[in-house]
PDB file of N, CA and C in Angstrom:
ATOM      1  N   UNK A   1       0.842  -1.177   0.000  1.00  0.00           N
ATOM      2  CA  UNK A   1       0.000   0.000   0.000  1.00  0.00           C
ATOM      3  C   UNK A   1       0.889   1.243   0.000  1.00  0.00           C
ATOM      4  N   UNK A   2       0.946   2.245  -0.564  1.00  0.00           N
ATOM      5  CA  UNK A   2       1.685   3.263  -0.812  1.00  0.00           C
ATOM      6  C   UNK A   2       0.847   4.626   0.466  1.00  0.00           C
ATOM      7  N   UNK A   3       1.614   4.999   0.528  1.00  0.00           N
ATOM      8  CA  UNK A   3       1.347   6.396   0.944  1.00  0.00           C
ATOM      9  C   UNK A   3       2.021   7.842   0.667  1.00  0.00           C
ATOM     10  N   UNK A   4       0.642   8.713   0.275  1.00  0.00           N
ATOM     11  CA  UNK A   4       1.037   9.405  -0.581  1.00  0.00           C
ATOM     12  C   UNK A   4       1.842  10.897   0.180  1.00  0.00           C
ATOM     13  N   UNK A   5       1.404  10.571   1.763  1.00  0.00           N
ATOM     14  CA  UNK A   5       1.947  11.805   2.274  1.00  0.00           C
ATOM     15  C   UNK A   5       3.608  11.264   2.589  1.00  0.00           C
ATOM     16  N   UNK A   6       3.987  10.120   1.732  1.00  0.00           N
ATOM     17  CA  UNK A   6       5.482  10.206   1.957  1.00  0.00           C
ATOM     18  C   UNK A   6       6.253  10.048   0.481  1.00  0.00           C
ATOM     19  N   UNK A   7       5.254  10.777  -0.523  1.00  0.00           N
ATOM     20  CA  UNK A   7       5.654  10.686  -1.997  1.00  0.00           C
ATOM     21  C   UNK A   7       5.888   9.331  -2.392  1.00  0.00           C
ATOM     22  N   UNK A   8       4.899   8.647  -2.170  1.00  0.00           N
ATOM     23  CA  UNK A   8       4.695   7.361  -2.942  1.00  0.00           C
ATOM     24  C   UNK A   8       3.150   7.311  -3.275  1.00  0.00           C
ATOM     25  N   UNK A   9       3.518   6.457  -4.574  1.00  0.00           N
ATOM     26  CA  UNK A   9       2.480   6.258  -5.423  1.00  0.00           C
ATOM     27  C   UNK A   9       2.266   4.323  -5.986  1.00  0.00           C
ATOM     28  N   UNK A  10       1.343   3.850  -5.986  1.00  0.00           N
ATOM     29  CA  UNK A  10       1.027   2.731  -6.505  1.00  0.00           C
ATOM     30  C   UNK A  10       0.763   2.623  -7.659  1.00  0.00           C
ATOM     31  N   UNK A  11       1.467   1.837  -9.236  1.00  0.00           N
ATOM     32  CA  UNK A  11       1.215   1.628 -10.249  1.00  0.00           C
ATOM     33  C   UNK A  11       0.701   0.328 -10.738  1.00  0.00           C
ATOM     34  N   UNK A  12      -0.073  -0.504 -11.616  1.00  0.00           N
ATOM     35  CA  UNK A  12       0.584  -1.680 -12.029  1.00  0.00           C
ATOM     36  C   UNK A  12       1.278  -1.720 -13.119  1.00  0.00           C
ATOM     37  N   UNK A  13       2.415  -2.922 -13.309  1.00  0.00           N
ATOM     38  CA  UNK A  13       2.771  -2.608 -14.368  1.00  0.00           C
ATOM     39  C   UNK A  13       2.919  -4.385 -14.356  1.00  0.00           C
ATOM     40  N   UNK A  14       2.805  -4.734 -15.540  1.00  0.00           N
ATOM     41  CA  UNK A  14       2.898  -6.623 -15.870  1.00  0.00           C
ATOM     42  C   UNK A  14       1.560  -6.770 -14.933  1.00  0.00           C
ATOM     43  N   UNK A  15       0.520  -6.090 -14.768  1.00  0.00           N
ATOM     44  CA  UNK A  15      -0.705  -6.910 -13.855  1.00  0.00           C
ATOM     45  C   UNK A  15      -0.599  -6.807 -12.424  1.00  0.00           C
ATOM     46  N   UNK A  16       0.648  -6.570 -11.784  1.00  0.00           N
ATOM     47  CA  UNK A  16       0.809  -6.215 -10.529  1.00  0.00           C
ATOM     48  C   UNK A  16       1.230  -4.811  -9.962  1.00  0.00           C
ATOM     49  N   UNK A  17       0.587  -4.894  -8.816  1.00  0.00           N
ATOM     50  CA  UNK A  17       0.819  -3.637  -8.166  1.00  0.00           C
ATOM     51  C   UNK A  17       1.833  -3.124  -7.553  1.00  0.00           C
ATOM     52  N   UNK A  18       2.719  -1.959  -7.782  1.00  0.00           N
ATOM     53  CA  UNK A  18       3.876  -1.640  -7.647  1.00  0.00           C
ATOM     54  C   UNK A  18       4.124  -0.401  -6.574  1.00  0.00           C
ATOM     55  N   UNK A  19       4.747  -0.098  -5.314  1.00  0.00           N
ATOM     56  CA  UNK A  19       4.828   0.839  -4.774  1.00  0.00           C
ATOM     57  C   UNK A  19       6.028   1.606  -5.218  1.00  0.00           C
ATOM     58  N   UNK A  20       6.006   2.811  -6.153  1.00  0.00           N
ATOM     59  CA  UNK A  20       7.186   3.887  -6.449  1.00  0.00           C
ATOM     60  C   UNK A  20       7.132   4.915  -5.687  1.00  0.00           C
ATOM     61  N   UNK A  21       8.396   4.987  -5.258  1.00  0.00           N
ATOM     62  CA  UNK A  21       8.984   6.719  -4.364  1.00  0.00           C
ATOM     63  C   UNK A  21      10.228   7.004  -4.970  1.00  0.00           C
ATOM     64  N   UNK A  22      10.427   8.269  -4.953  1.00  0.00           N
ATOM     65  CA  UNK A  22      11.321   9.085  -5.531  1.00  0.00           C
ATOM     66  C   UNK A  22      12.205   9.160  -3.957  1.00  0.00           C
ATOM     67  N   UNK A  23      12.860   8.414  -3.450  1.00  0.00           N
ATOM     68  CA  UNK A  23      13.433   8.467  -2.185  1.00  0.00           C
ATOM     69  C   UNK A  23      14.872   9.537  -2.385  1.00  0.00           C
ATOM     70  N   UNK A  24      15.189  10.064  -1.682  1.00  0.00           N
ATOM     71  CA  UNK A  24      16.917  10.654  -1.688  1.00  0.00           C
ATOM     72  C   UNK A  24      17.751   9.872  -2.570  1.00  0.00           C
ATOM     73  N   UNK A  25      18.247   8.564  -2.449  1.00  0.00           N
ATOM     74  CA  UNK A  25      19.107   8.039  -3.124  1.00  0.00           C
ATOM     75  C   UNK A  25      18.464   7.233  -4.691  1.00  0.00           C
ATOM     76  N   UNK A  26      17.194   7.149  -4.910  1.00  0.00           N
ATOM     77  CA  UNK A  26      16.829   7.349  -6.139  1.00  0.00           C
ATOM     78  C   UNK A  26      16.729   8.583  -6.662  1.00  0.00           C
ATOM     79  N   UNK A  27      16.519   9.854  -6.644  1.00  0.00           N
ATOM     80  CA  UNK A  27      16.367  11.103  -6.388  1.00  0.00           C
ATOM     81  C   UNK A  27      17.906  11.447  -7.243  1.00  0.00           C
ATOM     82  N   UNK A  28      19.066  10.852  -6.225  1.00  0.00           N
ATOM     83  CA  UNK A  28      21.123  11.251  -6.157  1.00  0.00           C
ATOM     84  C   UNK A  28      21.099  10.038  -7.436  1.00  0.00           C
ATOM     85  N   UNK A  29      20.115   8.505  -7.470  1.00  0.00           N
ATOM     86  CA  UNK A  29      20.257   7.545  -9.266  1.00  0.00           C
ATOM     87  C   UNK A  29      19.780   8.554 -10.515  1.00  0.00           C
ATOM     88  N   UNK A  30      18.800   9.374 -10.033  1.00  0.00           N
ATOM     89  CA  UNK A  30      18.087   9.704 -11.184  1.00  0.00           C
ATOM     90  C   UNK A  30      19.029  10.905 -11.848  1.00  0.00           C
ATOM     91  N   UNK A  31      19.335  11.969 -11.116  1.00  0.00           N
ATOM     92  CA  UNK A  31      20.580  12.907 -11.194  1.00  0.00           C
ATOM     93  C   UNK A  31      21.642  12.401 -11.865  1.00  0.00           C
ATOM     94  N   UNK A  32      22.261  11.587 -11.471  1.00  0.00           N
ATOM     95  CA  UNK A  32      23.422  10.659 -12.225  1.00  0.00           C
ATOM     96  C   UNK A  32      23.309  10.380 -13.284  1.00  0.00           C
ATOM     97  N   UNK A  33      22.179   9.701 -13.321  1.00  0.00           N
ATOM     98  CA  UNK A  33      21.577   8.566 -14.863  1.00  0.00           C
ATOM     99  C   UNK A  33      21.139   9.754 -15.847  1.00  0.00           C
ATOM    100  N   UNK A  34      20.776  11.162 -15.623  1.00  0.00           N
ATOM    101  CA  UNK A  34      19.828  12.306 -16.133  1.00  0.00           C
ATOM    102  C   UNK A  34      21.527  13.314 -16.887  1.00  0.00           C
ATOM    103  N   UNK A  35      22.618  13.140 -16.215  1.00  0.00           N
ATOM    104  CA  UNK A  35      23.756  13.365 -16.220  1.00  0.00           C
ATOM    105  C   UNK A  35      23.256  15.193 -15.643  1.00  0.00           C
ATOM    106  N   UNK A  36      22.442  15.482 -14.723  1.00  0.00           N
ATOM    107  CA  UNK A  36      22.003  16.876 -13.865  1.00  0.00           C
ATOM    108  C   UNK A  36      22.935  16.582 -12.918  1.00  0.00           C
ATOM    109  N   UNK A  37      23.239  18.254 -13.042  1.00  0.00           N
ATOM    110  CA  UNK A  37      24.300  19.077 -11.595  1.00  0.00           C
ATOM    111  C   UNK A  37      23.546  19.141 -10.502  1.00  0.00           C
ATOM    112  N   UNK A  38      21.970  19.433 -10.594  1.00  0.00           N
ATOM    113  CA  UNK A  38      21.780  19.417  -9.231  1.00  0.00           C
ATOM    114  C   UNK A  38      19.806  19.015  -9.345  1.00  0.00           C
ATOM    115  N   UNK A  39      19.132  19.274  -8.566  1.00  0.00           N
ATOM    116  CA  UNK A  39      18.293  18.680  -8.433  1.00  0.00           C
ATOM    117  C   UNK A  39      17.202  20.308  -9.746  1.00  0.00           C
ATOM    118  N   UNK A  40      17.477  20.903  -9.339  1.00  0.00           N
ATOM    119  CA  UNK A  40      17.337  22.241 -10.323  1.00  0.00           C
ATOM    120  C   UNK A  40      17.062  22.068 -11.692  1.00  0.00           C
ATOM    121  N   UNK A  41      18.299  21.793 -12.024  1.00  0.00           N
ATOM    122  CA  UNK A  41      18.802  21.389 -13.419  1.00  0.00           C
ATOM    123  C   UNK A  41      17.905  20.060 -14.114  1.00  0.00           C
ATOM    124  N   UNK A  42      17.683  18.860 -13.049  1.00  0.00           N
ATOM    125  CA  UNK A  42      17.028  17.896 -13.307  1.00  0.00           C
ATOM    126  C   UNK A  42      15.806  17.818 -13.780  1.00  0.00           C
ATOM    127  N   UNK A  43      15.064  18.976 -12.679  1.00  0.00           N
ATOM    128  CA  UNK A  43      13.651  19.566 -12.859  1.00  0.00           C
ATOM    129  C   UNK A  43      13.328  20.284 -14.021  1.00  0.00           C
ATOM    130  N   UNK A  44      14.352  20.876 -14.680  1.00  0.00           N
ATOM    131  CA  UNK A  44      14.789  21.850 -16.093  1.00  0.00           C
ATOM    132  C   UNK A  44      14.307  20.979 -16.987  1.00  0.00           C
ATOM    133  N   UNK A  45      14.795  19.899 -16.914  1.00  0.00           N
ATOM    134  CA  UNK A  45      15.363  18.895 -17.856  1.00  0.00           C
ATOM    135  C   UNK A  45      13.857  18.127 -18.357  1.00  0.00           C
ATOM    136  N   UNK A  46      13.262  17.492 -17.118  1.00  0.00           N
ATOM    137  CA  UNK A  46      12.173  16.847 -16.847  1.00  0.00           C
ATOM    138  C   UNK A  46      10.761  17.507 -17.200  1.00  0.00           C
ATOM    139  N   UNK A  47      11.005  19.612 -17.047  1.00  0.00           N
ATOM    140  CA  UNK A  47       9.568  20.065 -17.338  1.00  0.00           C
ATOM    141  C   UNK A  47       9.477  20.497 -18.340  1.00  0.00           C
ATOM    142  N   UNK A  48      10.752  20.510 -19.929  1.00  0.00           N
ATOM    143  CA  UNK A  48      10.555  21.380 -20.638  1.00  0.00           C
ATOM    144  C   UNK A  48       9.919  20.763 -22.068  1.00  0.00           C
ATOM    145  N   UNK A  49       8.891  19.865 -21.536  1.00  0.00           N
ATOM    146  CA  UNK A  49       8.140  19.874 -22.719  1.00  0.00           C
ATOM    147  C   UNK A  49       8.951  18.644 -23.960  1.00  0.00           C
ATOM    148  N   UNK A  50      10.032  18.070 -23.380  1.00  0.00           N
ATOM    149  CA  UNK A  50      11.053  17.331 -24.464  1.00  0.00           C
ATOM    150  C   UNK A  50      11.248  15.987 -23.511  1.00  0.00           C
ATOM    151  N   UNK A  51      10.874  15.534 -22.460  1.00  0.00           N
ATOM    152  CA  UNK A  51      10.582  14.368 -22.122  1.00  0.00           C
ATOM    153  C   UNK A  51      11.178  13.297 -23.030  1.00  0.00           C
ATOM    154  N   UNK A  52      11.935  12.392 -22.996  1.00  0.00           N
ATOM    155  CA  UNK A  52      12.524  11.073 -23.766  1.00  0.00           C
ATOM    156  C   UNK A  52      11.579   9.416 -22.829  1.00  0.00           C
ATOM    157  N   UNK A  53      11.486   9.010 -24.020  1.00  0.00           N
ATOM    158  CA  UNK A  53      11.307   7.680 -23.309  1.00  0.00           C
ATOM    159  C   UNK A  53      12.450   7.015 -22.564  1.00  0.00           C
ATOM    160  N   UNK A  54      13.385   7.448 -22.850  1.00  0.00           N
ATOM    161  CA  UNK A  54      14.108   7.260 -21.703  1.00  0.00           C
ATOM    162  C   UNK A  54      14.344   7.689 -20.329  1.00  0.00           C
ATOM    163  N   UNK A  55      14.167   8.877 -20.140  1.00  0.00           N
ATOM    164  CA  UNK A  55      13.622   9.344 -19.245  1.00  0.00           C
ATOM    165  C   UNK A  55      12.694   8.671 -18.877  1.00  0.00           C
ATOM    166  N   UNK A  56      11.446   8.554 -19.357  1.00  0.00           N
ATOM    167  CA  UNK A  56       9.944   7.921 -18.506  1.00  0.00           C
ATOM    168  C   UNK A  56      11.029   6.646 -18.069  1.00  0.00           C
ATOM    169  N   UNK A  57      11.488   5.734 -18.827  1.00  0.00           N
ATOM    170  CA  UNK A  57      12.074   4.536 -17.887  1.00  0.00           C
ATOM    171  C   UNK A  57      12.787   5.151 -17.077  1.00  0.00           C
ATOM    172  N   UNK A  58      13.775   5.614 -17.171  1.00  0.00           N
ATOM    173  CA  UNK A  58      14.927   6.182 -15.478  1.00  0.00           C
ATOM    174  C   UNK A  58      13.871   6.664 -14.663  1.00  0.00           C
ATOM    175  N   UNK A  59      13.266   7.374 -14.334  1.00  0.00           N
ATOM    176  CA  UNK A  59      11.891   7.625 -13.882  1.00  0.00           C
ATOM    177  C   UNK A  59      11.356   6.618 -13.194  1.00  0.00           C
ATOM    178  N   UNK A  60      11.185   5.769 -13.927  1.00  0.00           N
ATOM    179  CA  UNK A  60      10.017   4.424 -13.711  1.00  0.00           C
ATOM    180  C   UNK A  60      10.803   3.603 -12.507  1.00  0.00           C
ATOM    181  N   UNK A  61      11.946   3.792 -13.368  1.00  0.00           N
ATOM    182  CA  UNK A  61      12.967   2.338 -12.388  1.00  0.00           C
ATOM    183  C   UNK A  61      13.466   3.225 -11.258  1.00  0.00           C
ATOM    184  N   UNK A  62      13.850   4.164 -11.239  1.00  0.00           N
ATOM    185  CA  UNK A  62      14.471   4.734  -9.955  1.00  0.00           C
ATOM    186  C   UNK A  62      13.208   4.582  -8.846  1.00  0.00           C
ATOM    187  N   UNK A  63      11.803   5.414  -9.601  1.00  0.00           N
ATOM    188  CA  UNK A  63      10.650   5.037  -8.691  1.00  0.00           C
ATOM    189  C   UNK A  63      10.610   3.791  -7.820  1.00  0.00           C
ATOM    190  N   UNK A  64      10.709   2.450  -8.491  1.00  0.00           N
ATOM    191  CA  UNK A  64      10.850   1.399  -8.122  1.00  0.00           C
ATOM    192  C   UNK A  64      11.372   1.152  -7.364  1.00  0.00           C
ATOM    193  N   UNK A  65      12.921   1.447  -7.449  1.00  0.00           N
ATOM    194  CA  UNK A  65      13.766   1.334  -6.665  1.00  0.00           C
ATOM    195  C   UNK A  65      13.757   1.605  -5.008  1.00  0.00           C
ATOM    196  N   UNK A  66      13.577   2.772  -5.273  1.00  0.00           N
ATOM    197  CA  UNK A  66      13.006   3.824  -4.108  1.00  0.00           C
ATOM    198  C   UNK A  66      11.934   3.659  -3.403  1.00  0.00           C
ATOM    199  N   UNK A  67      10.886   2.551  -4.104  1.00  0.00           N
ATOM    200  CA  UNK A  67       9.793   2.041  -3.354  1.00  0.00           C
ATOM    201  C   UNK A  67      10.519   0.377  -3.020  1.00  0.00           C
ATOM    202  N   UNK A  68      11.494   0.084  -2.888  1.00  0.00           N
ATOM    203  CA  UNK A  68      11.868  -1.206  -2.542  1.00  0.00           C
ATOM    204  C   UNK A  68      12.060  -2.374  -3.162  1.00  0.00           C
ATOM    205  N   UNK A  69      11.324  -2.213  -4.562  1.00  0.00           N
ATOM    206  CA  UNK A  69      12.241  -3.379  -5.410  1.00  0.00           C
ATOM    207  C   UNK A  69      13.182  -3.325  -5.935  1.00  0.00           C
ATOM    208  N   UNK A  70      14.110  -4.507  -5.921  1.00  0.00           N
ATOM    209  CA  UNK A  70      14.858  -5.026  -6.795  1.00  0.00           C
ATOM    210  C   UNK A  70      14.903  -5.371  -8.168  1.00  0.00           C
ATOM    211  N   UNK A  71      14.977  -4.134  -9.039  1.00  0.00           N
ATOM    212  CA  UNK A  71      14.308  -4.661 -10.455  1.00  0.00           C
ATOM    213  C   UNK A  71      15.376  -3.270 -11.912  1.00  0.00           C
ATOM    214  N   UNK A  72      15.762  -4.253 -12.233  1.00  0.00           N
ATOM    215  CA  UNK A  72      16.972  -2.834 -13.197  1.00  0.00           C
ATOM    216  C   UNK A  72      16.011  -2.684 -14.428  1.00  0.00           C
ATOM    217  N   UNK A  73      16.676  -1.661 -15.189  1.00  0.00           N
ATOM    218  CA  UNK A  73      16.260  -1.076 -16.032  1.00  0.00           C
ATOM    219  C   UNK A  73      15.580  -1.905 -17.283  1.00  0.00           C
ATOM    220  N   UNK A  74      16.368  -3.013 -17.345  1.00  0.00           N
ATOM    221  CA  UNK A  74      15.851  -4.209 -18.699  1.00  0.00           C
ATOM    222  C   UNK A  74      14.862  -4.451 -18.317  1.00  0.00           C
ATOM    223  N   UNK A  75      14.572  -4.950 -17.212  1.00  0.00           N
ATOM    224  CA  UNK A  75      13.348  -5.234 -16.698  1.00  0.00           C
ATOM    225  C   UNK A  75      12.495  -4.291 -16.922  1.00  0.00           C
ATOM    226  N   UNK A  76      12.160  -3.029 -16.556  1.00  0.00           N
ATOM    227  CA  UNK A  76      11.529  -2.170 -16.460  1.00  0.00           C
ATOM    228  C   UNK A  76      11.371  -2.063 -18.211  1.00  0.00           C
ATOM    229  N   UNK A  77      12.252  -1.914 -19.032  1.00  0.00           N
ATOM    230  CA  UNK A  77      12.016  -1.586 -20.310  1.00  0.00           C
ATOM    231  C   UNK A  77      11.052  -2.174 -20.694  1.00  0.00           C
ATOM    232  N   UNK A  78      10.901  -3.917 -20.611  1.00  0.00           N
ATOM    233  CA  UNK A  78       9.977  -4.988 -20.710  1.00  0.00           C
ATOM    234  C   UNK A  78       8.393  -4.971 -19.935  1.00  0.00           C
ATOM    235  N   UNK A  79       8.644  -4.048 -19.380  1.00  0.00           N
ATOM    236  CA  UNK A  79       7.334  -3.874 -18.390  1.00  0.00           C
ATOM    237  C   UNK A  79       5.987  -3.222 -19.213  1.00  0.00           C
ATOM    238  N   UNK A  80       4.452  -4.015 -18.823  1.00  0.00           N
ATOM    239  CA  UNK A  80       3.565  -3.662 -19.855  1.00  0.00           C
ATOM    240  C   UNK A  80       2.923  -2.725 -18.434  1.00  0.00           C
ATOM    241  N   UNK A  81       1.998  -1.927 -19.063  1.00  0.00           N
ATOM    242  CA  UNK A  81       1.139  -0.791 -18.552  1.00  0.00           C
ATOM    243  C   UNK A  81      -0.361  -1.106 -19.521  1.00  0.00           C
ATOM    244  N   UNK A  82      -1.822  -0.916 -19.052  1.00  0.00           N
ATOM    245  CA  UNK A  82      -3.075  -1.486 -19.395  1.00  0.00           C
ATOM    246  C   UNK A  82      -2.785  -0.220 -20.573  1.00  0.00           C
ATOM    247  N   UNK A  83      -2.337   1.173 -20.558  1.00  0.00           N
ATOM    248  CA  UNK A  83      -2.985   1.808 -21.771  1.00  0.00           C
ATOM    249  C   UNK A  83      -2.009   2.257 -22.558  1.00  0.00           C
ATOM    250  N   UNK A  84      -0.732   1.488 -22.780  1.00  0.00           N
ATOM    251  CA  UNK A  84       0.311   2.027 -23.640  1.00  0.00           C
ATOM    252  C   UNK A  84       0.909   3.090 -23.007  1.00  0.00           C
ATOM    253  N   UNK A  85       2.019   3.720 -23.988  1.00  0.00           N
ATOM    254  CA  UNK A  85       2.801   4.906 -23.806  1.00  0.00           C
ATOM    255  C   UNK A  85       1.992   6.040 -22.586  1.00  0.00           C
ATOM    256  N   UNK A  86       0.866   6.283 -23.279  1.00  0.00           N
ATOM    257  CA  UNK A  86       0.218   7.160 -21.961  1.00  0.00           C
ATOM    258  C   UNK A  86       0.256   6.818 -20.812  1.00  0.00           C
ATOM    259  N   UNK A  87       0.029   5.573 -20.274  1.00  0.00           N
ATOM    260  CA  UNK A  87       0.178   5.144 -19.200  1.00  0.00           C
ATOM    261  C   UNK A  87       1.574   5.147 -18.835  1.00  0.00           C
ATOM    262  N   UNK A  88       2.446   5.163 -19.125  1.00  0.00           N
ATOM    263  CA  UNK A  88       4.152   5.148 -18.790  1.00  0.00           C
ATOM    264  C   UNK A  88       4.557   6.830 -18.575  1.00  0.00           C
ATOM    265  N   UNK A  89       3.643   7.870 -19.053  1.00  0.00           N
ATOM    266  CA  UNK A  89       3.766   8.956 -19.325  1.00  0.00           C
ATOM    267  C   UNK A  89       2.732   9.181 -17.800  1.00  0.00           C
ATOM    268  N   UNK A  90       2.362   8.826 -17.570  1.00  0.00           N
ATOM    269  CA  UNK A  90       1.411   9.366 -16.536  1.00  0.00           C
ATOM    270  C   UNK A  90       1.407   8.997 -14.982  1.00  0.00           C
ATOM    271  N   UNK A  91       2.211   7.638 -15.152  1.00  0.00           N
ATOM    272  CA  UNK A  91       2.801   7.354 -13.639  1.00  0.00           C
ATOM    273  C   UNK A  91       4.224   8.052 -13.526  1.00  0.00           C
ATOM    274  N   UNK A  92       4.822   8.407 -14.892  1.00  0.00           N
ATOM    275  CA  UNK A  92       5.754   9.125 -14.554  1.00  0.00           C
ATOM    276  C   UNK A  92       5.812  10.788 -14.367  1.00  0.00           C
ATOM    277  N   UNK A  93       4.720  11.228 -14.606  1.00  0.00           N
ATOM    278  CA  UNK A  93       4.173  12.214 -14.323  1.00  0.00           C
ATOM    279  C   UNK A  93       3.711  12.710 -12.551  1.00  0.00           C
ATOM    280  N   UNK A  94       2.866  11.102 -12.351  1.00  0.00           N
ATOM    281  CA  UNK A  94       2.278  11.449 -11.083  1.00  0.00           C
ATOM    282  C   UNK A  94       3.408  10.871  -9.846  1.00  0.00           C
ATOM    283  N   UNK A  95       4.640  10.214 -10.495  1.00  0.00           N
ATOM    284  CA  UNK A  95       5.568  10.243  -9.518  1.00  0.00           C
ATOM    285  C   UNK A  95       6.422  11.223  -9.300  1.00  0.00           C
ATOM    286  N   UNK A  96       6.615  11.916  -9.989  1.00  0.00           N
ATOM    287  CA  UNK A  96       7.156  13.630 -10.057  1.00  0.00           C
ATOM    288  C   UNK A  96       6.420  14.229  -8.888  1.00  0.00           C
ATOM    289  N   UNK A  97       4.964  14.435  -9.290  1.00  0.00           N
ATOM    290  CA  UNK A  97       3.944  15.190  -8.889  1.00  0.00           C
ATOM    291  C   UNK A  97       3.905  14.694  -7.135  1.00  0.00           C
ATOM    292  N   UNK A  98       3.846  13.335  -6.645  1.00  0.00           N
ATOM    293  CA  UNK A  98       3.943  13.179  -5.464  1.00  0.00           C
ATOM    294  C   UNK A  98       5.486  13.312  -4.990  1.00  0.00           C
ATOM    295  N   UNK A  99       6.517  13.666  -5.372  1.00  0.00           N
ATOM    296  CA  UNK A  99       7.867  13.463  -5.010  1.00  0.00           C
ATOM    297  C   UNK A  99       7.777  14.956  -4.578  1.00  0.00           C
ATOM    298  N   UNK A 100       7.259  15.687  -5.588  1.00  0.00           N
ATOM    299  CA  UNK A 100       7.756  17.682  -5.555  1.00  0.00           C
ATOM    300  C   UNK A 100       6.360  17.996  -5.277  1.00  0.00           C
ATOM    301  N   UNK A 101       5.322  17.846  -4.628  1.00  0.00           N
ATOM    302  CA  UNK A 101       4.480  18.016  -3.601  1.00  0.00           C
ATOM    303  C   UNK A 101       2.959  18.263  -4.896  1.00  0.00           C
ATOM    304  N   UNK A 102       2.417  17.702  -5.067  1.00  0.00           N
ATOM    305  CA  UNK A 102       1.192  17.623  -5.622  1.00  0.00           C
ATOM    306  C   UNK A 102       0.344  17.110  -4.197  1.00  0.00           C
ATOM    307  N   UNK A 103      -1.076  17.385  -4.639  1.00  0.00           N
ATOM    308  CA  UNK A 103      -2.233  16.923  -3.696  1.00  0.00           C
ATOM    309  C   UNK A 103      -2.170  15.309  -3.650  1.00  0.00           C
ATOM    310  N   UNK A 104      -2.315  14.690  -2.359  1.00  0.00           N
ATOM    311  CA  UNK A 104      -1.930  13.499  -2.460  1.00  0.00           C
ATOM    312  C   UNK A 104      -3.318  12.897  -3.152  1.00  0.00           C
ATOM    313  N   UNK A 105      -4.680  13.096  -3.137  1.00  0.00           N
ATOM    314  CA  UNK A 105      -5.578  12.622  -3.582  1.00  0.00           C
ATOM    315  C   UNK A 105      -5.580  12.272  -5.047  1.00  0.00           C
ATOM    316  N   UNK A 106      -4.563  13.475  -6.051  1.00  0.00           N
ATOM    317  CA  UNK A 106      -4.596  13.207  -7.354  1.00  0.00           C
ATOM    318  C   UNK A 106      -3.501  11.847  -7.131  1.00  0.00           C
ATOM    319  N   UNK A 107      -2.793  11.511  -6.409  1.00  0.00           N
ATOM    320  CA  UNK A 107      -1.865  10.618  -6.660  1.00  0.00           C
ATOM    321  C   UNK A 107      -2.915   9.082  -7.359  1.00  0.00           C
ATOM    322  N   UNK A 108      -4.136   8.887  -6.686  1.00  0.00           N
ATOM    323  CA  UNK A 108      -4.391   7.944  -6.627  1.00  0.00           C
ATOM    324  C   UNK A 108      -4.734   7.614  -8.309  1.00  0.00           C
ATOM    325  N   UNK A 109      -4.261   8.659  -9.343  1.00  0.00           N
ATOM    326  CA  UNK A 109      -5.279   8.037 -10.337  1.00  0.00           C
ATOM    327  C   UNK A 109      -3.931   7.704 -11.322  1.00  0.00           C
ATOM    328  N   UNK A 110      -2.451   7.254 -10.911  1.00  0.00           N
ATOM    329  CA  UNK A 110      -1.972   6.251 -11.631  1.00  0.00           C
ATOM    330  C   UNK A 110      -2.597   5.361 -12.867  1.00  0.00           C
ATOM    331  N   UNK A 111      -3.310   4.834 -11.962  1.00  0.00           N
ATOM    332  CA  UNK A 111      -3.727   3.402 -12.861  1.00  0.00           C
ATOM    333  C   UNK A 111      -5.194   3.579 -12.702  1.00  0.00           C
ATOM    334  N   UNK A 112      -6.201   4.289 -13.618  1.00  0.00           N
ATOM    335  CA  UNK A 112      -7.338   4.261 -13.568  1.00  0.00           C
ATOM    336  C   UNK A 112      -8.126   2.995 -14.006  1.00  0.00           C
ATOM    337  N   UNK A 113      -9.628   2.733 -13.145  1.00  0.00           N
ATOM    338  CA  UNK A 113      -9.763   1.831 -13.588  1.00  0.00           C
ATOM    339  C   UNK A 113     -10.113   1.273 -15.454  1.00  0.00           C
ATOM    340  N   UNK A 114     -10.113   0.453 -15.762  1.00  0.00           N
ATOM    341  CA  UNK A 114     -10.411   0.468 -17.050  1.00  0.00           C
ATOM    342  C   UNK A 114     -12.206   0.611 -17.626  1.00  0.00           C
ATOM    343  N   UNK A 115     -12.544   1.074 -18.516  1.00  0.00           N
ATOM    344  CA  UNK A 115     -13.905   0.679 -18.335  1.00  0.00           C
ATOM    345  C   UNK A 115     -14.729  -0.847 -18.508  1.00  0.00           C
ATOM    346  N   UNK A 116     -13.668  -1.648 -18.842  1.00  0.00           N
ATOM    347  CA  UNK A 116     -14.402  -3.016 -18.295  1.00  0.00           C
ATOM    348  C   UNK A 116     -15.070  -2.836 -16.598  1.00  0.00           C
ATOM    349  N   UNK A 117     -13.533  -2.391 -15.815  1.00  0.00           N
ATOM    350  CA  UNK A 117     -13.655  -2.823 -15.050  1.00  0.00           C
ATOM    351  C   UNK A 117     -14.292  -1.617 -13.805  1.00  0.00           C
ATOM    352  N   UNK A 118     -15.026  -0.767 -14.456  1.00  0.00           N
ATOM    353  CA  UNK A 118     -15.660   0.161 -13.937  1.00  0.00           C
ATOM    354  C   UNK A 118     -17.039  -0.013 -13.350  1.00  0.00           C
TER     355      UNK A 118
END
């Protein structure tokens, strides 16, 4: 179960449910991997509208990380989401959003339900 007043968010991704946080030392992976001077620069990088799918994965997997699994980047590359690209675009969105202080209530809509399953 995630909680959102500690910048975590719940995704699924492969059918299961995933707890991501942007913790300090995913935070000091993502900086590294982003090749950013400082957390500033990162945020530069991340809001200007030029987003890489690579990015959404470093994103994805550091999230991961930071929420406690053990799981590298190949893995993560291989990882399915119910609505495509948007969906990879939008947990990586709303893990930003709970890391750098969004309303925790929007956190919950990660993974909306589908309308089957509505």
């Amino acid at each position: 179960m995630s909680n959102p007043y500690r910048g975590e968010i719940e995704a699924i991704l492969d059918g299961q449910a995933y707890k991501l946080c942007l913790t300090l030392g995913a935070l000091a992976e993502l900086e590294q991997r982003l090749e950013a001077n400082d957390l500033v620069a990162m945020a530069e990088r991340l809001s200007d509208n030029r987003i890489s799918a690579r990015d959404i994965l470093l994103l994805i997997g550091c999230g991961l990380r930071g929420g406690g699994h053990n799981i590298d980047d190949a893995k993560v590359a291989n990882m399915k989401v119910s609505d495509g690209f948007a969906g990879y675009v939008r947990i990586a969105a709303l893990l930003l959003a709970a890391t750098f202080g969004d309303e925790p209530e929007a956190r919950d809509l990660a993974n909306p339900p589908t309308p089957q399953d509505a």
